[in-house]
C-alpha atoms as a PDB file:
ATOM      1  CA  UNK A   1       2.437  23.644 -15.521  1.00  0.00           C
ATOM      2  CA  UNK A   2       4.308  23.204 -12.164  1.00  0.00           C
ATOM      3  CA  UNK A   3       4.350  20.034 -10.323  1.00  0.00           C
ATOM      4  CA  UNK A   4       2.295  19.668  -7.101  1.00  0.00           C
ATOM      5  CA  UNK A   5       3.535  16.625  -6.511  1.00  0.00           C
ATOM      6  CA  UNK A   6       4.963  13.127  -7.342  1.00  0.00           C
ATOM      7  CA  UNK A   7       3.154   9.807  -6.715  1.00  0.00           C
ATOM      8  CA  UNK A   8       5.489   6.441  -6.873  1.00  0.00           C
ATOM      9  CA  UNK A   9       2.834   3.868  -6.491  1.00  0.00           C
ATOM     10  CA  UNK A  10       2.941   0.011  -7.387  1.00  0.00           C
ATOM     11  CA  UNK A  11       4.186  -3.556  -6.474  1.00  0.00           C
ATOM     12  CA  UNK A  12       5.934  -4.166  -3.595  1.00  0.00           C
ATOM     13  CA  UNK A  13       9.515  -5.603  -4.936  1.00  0.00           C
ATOM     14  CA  UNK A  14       8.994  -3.280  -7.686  1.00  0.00           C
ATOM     15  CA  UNK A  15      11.894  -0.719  -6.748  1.00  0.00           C
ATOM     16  CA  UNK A  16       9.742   2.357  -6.142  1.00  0.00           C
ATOM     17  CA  UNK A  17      11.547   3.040  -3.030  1.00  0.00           C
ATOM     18  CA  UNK A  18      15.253   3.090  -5.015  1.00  0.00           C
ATOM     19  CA  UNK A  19      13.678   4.973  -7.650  1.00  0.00           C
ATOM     20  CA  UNK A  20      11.921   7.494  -5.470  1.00  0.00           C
ATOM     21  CA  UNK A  21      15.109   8.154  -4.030  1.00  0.00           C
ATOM     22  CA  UNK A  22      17.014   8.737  -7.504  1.00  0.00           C
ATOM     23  CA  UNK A  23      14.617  10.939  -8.415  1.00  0.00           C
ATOM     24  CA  UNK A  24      14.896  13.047  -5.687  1.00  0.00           C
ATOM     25  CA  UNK A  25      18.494  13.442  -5.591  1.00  0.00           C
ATOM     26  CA  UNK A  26      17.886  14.273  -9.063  1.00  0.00           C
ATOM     27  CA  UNK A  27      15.724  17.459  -8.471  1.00  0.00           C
ATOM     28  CA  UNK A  28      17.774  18.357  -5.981  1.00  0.00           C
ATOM     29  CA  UNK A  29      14.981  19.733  -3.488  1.00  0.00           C
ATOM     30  CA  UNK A  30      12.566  17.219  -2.806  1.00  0.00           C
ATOM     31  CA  UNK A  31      11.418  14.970  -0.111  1.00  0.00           C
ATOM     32  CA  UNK A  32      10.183  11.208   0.078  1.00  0.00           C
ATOM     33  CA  UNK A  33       7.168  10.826   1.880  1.00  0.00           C
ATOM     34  CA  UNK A  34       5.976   7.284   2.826  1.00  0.00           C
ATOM     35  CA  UNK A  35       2.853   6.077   1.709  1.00  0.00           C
ATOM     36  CA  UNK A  36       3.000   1.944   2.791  1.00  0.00           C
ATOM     37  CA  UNK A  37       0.625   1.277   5.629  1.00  0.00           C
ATOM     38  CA  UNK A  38       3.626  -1.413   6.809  1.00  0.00           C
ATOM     39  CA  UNK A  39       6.372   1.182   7.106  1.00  0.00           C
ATOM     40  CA  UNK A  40       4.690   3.390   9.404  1.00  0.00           C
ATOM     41  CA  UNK A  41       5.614   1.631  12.469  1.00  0.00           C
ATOM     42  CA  UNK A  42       8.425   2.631  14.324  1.00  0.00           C
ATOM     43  CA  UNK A  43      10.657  -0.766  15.295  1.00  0.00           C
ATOM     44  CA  UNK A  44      10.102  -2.683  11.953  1.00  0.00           C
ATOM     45  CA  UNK A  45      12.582  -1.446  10.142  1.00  0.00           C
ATOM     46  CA  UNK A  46      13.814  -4.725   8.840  1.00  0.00           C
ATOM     47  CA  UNK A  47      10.716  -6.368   8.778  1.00  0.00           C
ATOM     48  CA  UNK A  48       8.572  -3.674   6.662  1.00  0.00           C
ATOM     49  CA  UNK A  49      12.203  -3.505   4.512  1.00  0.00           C
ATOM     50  CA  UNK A  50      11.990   0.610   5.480  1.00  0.00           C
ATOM     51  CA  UNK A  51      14.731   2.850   3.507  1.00  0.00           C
ATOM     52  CA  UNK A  52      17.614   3.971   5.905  1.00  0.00           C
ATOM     53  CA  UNK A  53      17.472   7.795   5.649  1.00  0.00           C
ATOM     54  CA  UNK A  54      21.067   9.392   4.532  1.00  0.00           C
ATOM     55  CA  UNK A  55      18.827  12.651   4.126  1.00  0.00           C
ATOM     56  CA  UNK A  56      19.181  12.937   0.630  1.00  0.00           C
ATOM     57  CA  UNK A  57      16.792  13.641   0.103  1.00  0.00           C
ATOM     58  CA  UNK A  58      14.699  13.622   3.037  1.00  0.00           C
ATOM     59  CA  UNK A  59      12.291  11.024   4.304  1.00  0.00           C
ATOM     60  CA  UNK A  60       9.307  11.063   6.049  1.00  0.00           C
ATOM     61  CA  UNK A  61       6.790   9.350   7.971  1.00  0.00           C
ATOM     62  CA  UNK A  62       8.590   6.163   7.893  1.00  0.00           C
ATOM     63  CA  UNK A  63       8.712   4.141  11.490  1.00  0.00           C
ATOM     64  CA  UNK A  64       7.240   7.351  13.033  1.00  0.00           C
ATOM     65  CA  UNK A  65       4.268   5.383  14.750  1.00  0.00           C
ATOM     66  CA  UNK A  66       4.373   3.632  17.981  1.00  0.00           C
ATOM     67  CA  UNK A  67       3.463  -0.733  17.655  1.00  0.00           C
ATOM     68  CA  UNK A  68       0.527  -0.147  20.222  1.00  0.00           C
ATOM     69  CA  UNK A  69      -0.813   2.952  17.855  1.00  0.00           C
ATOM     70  CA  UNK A  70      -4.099   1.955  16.068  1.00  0.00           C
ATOM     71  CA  UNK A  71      -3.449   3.859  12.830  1.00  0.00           C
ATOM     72  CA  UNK A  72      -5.847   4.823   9.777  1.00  0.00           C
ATOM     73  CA  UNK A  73      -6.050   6.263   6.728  1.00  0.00           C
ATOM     74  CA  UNK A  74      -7.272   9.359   8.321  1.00  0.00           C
ATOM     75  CA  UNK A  75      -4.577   9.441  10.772  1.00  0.00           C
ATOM     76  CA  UNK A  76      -2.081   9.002   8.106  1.00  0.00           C
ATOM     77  CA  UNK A  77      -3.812  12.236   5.892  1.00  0.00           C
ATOM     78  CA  UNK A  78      -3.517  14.379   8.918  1.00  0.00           C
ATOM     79  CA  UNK A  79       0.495  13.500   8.898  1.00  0.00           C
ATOM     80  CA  UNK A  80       0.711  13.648   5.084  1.00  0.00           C
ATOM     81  CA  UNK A  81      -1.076  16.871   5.265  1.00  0.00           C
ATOM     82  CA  UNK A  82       2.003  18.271   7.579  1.00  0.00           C
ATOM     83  CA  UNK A  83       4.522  17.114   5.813  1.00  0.00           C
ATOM     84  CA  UNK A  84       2.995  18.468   2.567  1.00  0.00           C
ATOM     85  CA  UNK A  85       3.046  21.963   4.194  1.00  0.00           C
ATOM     86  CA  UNK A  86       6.532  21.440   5.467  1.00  0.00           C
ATOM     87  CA  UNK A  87       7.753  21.347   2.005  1.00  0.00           C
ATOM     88  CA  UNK A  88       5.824  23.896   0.749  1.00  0.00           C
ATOM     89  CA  UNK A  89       7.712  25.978   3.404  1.00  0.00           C
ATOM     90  CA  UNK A  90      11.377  24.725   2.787  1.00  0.00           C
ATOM     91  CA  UNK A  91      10.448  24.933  -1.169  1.00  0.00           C
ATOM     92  CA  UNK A  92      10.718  21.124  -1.529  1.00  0.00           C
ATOM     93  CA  UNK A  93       8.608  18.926  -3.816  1.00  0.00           C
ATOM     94  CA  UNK A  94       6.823  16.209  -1.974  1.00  0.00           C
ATOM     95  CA  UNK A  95       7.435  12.664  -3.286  1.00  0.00           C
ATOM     96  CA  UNK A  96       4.847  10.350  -2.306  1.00  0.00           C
ATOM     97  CA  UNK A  97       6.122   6.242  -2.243  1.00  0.00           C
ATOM     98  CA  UNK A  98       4.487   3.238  -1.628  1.00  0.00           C
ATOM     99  CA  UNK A  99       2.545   0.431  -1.944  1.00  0.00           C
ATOM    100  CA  UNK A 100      -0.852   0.649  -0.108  1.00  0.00           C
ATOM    101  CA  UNK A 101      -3.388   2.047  -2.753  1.00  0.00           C
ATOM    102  CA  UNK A 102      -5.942   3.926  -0.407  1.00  0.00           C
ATOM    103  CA  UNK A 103      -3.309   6.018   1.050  1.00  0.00           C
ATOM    104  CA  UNK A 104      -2.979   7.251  -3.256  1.00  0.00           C
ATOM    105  CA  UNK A 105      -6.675   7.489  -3.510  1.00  0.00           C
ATOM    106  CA  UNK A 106      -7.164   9.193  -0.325  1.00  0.00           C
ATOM    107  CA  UNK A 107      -4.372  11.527  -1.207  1.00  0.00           C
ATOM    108  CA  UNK A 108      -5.830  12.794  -4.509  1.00  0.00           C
ATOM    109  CA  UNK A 109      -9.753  12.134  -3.525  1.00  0.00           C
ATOM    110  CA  UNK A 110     -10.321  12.719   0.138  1.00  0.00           C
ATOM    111  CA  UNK A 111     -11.535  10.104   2.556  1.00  0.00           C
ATOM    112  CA  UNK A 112     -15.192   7.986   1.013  1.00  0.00           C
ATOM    113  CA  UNK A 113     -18.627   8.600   3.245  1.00  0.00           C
ATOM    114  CA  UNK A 114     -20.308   5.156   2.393  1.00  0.00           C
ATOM    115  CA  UNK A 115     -23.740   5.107   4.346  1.00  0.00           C
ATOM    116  CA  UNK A 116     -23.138   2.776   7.471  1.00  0.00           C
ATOM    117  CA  UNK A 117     -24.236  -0.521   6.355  1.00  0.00           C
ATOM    118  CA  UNK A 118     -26.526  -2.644   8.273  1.00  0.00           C
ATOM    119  CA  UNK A 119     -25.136  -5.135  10.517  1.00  0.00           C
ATOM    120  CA  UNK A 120     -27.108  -7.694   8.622  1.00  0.00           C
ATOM    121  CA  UNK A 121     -26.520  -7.375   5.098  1.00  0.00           C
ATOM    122  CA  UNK A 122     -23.047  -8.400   5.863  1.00  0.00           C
ATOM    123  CA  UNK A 123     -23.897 -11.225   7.940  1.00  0.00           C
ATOM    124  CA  UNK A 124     -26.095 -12.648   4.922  1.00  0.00           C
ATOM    125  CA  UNK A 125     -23.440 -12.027   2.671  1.00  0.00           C
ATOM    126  CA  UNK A 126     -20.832 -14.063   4.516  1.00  0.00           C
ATOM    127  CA  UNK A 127     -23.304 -16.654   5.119  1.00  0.00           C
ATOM    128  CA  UNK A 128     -24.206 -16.492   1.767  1.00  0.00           C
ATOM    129  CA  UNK A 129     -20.089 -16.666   0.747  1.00  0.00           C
ATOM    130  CA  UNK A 130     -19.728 -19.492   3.092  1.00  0.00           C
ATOM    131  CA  UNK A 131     -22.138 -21.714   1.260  1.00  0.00           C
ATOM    132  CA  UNK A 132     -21.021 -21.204  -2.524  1.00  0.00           C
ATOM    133  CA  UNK A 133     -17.310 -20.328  -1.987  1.00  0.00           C
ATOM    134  CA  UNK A 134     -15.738 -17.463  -3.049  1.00  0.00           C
ATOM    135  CA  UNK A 135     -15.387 -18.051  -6.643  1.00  0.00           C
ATOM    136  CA  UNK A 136     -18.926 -18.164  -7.347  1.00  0.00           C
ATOM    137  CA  UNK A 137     -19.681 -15.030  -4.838  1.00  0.00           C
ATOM    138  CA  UNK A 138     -17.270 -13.464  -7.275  1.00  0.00           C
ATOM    139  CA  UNK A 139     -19.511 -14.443 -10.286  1.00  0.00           C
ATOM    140  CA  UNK A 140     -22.623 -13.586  -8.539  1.00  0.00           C
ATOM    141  CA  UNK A 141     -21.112  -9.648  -8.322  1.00  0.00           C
ATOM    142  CA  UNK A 142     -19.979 -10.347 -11.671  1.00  0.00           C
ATOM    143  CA  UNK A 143     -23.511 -10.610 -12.503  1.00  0.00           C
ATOM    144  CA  UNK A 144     -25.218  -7.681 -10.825  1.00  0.00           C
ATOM    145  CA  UNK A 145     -21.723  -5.412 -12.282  1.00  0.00           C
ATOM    146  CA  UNK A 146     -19.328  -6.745 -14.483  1.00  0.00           C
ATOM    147  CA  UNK A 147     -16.972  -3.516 -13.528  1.00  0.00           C
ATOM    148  CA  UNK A 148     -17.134  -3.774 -10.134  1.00  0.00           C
ATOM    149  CA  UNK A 149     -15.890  -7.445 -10.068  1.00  0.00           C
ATOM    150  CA  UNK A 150     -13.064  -6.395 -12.711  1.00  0.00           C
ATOM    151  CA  UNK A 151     -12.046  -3.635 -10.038  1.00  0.00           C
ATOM    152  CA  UNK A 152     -12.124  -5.726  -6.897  1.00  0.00           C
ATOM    153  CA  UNK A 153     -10.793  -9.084  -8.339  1.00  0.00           C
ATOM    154  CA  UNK A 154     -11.411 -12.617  -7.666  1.00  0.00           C
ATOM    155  CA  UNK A 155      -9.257 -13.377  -4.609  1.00  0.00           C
ATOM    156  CA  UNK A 156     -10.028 -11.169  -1.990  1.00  0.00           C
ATOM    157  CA  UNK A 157     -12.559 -12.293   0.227  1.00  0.00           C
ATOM    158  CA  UNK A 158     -12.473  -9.156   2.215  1.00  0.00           C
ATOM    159  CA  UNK A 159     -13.176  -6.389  -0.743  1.00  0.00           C
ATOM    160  CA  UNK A 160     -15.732  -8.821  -2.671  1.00  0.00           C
ATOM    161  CA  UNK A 161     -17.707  -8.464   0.817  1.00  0.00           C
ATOM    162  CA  UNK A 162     -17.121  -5.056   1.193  1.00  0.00           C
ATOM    163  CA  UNK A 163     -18.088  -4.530  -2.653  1.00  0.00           C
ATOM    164  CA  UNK A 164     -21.603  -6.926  -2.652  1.00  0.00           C
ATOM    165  CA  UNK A 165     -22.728  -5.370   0.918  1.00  0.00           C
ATOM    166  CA  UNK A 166     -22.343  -1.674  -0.473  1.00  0.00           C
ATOM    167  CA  UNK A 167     -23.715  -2.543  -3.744  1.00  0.00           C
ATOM    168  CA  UNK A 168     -26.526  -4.260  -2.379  1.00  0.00           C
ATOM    169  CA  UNK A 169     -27.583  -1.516   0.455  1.00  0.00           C
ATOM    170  CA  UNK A 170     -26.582   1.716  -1.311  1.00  0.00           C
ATOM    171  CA  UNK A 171     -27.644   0.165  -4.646  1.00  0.00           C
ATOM    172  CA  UNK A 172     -24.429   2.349  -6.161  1.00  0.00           C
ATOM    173  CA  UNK A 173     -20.966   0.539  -6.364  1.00  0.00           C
ATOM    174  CA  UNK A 174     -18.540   1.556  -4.201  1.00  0.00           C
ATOM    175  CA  UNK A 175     -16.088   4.036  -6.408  1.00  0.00           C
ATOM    176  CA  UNK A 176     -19.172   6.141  -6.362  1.00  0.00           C
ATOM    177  CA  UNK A 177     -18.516   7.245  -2.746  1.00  0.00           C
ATOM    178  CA  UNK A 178     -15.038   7.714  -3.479  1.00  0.00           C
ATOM    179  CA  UNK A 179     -13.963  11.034  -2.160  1.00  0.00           C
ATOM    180  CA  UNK A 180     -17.577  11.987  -1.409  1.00  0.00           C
ATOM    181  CA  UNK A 181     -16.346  13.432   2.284  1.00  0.00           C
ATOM    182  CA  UNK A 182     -13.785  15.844   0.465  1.00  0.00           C
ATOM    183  CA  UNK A 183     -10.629  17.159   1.527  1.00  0.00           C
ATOM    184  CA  UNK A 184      -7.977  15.047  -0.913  1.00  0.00           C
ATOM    185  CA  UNK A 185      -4.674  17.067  -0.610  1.00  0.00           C
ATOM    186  CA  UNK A 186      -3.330  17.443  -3.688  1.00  0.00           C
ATOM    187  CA  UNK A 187      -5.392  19.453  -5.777  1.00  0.00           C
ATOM    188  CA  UNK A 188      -2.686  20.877  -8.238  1.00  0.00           C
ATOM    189  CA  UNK A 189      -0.396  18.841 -11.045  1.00  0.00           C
ATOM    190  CA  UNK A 190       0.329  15.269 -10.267  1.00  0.00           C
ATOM    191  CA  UNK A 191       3.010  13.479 -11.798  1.00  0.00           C
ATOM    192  CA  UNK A 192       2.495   9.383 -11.508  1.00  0.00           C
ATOM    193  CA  UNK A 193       4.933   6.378 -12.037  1.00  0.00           C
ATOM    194  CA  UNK A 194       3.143   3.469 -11.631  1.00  0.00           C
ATOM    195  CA  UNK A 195       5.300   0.331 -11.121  1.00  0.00           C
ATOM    196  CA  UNK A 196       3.214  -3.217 -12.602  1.00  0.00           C
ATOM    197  CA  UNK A 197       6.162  -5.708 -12.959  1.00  0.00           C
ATOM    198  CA  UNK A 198       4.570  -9.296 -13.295  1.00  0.00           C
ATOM    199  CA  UNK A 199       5.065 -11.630 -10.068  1.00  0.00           C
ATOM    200  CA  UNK A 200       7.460 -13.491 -12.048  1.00  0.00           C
ATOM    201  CA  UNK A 201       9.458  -9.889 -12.550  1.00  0.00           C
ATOM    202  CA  UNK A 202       9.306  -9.882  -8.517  1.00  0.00           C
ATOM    203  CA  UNK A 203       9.399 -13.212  -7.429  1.00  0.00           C
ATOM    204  CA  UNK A 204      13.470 -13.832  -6.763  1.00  0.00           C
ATOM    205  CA  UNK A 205      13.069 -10.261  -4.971  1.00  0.00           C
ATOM    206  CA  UNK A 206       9.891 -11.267  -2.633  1.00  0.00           C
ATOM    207  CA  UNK A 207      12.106 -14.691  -2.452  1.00  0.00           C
ATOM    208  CA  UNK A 208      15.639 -13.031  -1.008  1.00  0.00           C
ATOM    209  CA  UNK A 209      13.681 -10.056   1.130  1.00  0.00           C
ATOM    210  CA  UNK A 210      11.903 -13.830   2.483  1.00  0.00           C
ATOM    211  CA  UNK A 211      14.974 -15.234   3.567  1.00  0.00           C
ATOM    212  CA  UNK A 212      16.757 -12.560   4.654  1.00  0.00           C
ATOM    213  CA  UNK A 213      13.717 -11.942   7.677  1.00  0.00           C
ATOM    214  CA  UNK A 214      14.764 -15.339   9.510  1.00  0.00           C
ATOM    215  CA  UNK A 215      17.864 -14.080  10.465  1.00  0.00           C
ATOM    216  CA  UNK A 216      19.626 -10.792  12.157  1.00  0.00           C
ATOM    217  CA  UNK A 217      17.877  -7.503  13.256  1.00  0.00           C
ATOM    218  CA  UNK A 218      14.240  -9.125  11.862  1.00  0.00           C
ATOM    219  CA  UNK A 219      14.336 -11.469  14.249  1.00  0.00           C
ATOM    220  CA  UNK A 220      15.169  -9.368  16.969  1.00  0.00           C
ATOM    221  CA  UNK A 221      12.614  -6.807  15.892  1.00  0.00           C
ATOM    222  CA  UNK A 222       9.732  -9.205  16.442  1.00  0.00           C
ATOM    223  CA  UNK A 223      10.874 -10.397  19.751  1.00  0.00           C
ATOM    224  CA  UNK A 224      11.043  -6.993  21.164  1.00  0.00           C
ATOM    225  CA  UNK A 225       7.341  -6.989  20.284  1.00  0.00           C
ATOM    226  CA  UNK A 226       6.779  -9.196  23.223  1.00  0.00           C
ATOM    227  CA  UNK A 227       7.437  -6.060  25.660  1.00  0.00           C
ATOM    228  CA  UNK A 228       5.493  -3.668  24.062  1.00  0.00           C
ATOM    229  CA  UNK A 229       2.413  -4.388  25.756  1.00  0.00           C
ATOM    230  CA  UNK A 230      -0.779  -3.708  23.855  1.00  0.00           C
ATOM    231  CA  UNK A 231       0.451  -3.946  20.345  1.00  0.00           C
ATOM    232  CA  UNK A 232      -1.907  -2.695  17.742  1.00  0.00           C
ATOM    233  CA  UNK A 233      -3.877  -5.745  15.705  1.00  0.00           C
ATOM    234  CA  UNK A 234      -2.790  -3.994  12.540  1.00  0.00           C
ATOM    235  CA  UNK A 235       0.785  -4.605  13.381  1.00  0.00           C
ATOM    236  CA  UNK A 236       0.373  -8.793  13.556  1.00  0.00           C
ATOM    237  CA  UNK A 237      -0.975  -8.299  10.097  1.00  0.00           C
ATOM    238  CA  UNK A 238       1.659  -6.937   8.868  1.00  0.00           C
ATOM    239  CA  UNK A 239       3.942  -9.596   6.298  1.00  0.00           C
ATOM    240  CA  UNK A 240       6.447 -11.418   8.308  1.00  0.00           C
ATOM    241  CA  UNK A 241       5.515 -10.640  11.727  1.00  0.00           C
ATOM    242  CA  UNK A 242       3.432 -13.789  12.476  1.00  0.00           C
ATOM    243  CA  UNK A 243       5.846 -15.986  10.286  1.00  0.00           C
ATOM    244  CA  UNK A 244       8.848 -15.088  12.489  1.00  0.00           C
ATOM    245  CA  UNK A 245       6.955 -15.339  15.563  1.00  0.00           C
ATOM    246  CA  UNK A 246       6.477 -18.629  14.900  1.00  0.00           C
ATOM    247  CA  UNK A 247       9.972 -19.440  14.318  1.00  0.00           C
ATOM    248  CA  UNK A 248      10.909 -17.755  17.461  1.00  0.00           C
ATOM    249  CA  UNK A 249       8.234 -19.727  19.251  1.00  0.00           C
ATOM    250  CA  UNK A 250       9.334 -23.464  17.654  1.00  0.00           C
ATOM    251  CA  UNK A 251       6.022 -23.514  15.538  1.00  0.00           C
ATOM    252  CA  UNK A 252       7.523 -23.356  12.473  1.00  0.00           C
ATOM    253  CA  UNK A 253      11.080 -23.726  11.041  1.00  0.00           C
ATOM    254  CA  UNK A 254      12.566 -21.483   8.914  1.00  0.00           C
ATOM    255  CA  UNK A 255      12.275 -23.092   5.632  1.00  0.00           C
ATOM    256  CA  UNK A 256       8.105 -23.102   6.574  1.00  0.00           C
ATOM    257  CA  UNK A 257       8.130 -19.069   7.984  1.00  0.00           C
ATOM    258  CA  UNK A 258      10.207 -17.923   4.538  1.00  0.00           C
ATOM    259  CA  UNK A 259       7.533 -20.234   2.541  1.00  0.00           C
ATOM    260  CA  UNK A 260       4.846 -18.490   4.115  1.00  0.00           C
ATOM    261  CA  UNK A 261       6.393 -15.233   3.936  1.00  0.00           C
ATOM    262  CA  UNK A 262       6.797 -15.434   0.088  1.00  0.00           C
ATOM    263  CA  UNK A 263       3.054 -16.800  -0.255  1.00  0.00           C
ATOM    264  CA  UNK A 264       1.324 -14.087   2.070  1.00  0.00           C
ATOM    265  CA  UNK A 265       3.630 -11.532  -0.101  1.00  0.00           C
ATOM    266  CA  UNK A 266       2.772 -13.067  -3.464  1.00  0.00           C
ATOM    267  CA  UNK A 267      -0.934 -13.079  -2.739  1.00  0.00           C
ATOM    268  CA  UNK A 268      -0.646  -9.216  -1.737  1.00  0.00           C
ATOM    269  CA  UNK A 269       1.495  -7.992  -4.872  1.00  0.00           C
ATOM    270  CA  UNK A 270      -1.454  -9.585  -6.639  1.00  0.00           C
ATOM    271  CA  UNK A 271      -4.080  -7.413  -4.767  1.00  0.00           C
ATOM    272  CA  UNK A 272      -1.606  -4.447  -5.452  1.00  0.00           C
ATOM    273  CA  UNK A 273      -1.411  -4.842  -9.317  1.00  0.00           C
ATOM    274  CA  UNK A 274      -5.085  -5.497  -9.644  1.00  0.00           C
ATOM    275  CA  UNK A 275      -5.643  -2.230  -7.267  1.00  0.00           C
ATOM    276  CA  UNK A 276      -3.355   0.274  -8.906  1.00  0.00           C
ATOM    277  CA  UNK A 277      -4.521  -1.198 -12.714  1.00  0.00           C
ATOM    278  CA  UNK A 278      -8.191   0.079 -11.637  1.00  0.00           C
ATOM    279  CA  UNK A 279      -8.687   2.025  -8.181  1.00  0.00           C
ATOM    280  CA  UNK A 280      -5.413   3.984  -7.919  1.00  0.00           C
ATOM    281  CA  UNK A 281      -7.126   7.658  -8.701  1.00  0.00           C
ATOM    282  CA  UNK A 282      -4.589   8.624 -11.125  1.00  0.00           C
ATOM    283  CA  UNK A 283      -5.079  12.119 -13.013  1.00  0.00           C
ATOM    284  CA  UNK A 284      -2.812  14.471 -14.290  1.00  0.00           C
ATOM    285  CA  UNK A 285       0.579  13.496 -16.105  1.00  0.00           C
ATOM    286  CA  UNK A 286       1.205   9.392 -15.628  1.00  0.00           C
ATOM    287  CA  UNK A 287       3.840   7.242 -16.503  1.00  0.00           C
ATOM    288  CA  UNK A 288       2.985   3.073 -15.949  1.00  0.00           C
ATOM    289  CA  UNK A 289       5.821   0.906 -15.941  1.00  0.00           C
ATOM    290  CA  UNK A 290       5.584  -2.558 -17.135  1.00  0.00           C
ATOM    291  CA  UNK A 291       8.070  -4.011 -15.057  1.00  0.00           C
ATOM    292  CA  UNK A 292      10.402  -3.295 -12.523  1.00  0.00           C
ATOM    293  CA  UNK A 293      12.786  -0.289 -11.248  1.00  0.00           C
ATOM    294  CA  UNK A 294      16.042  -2.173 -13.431  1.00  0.00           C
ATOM    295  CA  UNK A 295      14.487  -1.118 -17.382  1.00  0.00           C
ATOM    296  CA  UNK A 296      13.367   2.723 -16.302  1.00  0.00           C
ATOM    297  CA  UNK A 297      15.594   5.588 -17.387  1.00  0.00           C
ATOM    298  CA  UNK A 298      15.524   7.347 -14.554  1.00  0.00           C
ATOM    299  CA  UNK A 299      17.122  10.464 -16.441  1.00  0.00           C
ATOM    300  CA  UNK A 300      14.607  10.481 -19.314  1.00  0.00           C
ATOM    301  CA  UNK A 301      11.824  10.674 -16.257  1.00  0.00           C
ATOM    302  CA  UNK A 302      13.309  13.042 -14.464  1.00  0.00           C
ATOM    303  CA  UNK A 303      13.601  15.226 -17.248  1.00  0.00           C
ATOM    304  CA  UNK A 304       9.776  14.733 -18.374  1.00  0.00           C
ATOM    305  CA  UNK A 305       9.218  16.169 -14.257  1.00  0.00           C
ATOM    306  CA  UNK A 306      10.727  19.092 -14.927  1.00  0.00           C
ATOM    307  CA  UNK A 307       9.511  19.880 -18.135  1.00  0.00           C
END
């Protein structure tokens, strides 16, 4: 069966961007489409580590998004969706790479319909999270469904929320709504690599990429932020931004802002491997790798995509 597509999904640090790249060159008529909420905006470059585009092969949606653009998943569909048909005109298999797991789902499942919630379900819940901590909200969901809290995780205050406050008002978890408004875009053969190095595989990566943002074109990246006007909140979230504001600004010195930067990255590698281990959506042929870019024969897997 022909390939629809190719998903390179995983850990940031993980090399799925050098890898996506080999494999392209390797077919020989394929493009890399970005798939990393962080590399969509256009004047990060450095910051969101983006790939500098030689044009072999091809890449796509990367920095194509204005700072003061309030982006979304749907948004981001809508562009994946014309790039998708652009290859299908030029003959080119799409490559999908990145990092940000509902961008995957999305892809393969269409955008979820989960009932609007009521205002104040949510409020009890955080009320509720305030007073026992989050550990014991976690065990709580544990409780009421041991799955869900396997799929969501301990640590993230935001999705243990998000899970409780559906499960409670819908009285369904939430991968039940998954794709329930239709339209995912790949509907053919998908072929996955998955990259789940541990943190310790990633950590002198996360570490150097850390350092190397409080000096040269980073820094100058986030100081041209100050003239942009109305810059999007999503963009202040994004890892490193605040931490080398702060250096510019005297808050914090460089040793603190590359600290931070390897904690905040750290935490969110962890979110990614416990995402893509149970959320990611992935049908079709799938190939996880244990570690990082460095161990995969690139050959062997091209060879398994074309076969």
């Amino acid at each position: 069966m022909s390939v629809d597509a190719v998903c390179v999904a995983g850990l940031t640090a993980s090399g799925k961007t050098e890898f996506a790249r080999a494999l392209g060159r390797r077919h020989g008529r394929a493009t890399v489409i970005n798939a990393d909420a962080m590399q969509v905006y256009r004047g990060l470059r450095r910051v969101t580590d983006q790939p500098d585009d030689d044009g072999d092969p091809p890449h796509r949606l990367y920095g194509h998004v204005s700072v003061d653009t309030r982006y979304s998943v749907s948004r981001w569909l809508e562009d994946a969706r014309t790039e998708i048909g652009r290859c299908r005109g030029e003959g080119r298999l799409p490559i999908f790479c990145g990092g940000t797991g509902l961008y995957f789902r999305s892809l393969v499942r269409g955008l979820d319909r989960v009932p609007a919630i009521d205002a104040s379900v949510r409020a009890g819940l955080e009320a509720r999270m305030d007073e026992i901590g989050v550990r014991e909200f976690y065990r709580e969901l544990e409780a009421m469904d041991a799955g869900e809290a396997r799929r969501v995780g301990e640590f993230n205050r935001h999705r243990l929320l998000r899970a409780r406050e559906v499960l409670e008002f819908t009285g369904h978890p939430l991968p039940y709504w998954w794709g329930s408004g239709g339209g995912g875009l790949l509907t053919g053969e998908v072929f996955w690599v998955i990259f789940l190095p541990t943190l310790a595989e990633v950590g002198d990566v996360i570490a150097a990429r850390a350092r190397g943002l409080v000096g040269g074109e980073a820094l100058e990246e986030v100081r041209r932020l100050g003239d942009c006007g109305d810059v999007a909140p999503s963009v202040w979230k994004v890892i490193g931004v605040r931490e080398i504001r702060g250096f510019l600004d005297g808050e914090l010195d460089s040793e603190e802002a590359v600290r931070r930067v390897v904690s905040r990255t750290r935490g969110y590698a962890r979110r990614q491997g416990t995402w893509f281990r149970n959320n990611s959506g992935a049908t079709g042929r799938v190939i996880v790798v244990e570690g990082r870019v460095d161990g995969v024969d690139i050959d062997a897997v091209a060879a398994k995509l074309n076969n």
